[in-house]
Protein backbone atom coordinates (compact mmCIF):
# COMPACT_ATOMS: atom_id res chain seq x y z
CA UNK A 1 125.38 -34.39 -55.88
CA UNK A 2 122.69 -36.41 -57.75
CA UNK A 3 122.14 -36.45 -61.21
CA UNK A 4 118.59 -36.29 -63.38
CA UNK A 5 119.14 -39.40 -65.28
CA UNK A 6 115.82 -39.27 -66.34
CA UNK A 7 114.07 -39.11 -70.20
CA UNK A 8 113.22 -36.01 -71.33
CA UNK A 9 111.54 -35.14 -74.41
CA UNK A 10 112.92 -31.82 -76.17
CA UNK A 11 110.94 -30.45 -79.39
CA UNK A 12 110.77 -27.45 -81.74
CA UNK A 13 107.38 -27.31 -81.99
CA UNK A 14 106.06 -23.94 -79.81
CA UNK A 15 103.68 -24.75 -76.91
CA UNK A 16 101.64 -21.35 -77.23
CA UNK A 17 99.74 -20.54 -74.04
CA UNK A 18 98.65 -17.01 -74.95
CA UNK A 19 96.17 -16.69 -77.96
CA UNK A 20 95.92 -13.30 -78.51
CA UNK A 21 95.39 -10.28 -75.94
CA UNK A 22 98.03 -11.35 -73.65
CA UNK A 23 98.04 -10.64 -69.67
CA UNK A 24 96.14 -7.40 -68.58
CA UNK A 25 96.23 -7.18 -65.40
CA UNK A 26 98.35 -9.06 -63.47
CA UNK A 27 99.36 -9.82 -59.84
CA UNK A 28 101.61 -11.71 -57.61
CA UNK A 29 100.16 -13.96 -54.28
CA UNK A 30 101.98 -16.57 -52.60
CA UNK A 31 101.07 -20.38 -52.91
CA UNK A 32 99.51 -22.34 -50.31
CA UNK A 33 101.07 -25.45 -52.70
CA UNK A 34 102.86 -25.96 -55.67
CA UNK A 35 101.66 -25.14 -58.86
CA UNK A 36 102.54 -25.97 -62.40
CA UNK A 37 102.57 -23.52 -65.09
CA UNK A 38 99.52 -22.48 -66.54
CA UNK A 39 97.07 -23.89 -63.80
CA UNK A 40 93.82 -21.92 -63.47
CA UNK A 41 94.16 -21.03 -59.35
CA UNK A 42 91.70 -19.74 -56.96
CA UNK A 43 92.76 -17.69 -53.27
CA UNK A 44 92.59 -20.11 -49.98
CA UNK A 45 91.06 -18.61 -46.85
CA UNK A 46 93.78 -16.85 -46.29
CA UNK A 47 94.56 -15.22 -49.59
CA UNK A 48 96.91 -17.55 -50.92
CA UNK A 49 96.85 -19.50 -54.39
CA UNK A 50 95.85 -22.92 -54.58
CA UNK A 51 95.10 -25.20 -57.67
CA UNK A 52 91.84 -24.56 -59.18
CA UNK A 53 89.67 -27.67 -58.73
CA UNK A 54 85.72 -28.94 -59.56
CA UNK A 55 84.89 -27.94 -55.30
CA UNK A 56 86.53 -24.12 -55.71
CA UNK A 57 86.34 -23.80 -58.77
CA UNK A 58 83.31 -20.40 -58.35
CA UNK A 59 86.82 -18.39 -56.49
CA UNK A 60 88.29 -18.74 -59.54
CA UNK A 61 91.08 -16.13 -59.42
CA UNK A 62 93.16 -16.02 -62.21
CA UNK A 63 96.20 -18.24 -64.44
CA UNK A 64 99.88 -19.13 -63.00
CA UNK A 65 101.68 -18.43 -66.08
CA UNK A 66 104.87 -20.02 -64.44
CA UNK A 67 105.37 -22.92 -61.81
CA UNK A 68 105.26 -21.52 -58.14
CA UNK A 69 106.79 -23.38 -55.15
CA UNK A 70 104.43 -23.82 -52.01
CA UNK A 71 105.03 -20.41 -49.62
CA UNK A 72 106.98 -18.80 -52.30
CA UNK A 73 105.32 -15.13 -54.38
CA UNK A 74 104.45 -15.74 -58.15
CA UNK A 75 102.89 -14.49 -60.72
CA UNK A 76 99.34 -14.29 -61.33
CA UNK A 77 97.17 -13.02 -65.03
CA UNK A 78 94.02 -11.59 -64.25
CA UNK A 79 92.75 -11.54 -67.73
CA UNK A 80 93.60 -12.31 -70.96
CA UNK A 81 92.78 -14.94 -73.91
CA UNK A 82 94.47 -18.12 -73.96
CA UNK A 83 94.55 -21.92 -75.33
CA UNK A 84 92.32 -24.09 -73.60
CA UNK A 85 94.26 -27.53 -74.18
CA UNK A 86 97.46 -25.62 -72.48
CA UNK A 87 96.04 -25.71 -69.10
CA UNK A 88 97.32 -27.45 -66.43
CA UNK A 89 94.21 -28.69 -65.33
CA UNK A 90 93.57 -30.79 -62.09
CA UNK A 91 92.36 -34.15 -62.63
CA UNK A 92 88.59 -34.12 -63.05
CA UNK A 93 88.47 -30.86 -64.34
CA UNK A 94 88.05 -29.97 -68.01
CA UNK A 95 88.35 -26.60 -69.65
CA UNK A 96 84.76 -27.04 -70.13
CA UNK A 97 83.91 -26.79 -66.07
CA UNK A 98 86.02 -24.07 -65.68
CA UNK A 99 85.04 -21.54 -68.95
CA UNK A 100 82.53 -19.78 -67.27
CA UNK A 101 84.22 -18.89 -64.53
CA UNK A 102 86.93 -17.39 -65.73
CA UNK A 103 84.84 -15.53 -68.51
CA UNK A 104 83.40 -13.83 -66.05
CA UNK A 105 86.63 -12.79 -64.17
CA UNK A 106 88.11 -11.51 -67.72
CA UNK A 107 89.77 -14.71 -68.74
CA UNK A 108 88.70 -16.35 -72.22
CA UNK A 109 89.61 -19.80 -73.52
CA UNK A 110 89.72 -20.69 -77.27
């Protein structure tokens, strides 16, 4: 048995995600690969979530609230408003790139 000796930091300030009308309609998909929390994902070939990035980023399909292990079902918000600088956004990829596409799916970023 190992243990996480690792630093963690621990705060009381509230990370809000949602900022206002909450989750809609939802869904759940299995990942292709992990993904963090609140990562904007779009559906593989073969229907499964992967990690919204600057190449896929036009089959944008919704917002992981929670982490999802690769080949395990999670949940996926189809609409909704939330927080722009709480995305877990790939590296590249600003809220910016991806606002567009997920207004038009439903989704809107403040």
């Amino acid at each position: 048995m190992s243990m996480d000796l690792s630093v963690k930091k621990f705060s009381t300030e509230p990370g809000y995600f949602e900022a206002g009308i909450g989750p809609v309609a939802k869904a759940v998909k299995v990942a292709a690969a992990d993904i963090p929390a609140h990562a904007p994902v779009a559906l593989d070939g073969d229907g499964k979530l992967t990690l919204l990035t600057a190449d896929n980023k036009a089959s944008v399909y919704g917002l992981a609230p929670d982490s999802i292990r690769a080949g395990e079902e999670g949940p996926v918000w189809l609409t909704g408003e939330y927080f722009a600088d709480s995305l877990a956004l790939e590296e590249g990829v600003t809220a910016a790139d991806i606002e567009i596409a997920l207004r038009n799916i439903g989704i809107f970023l403040k």
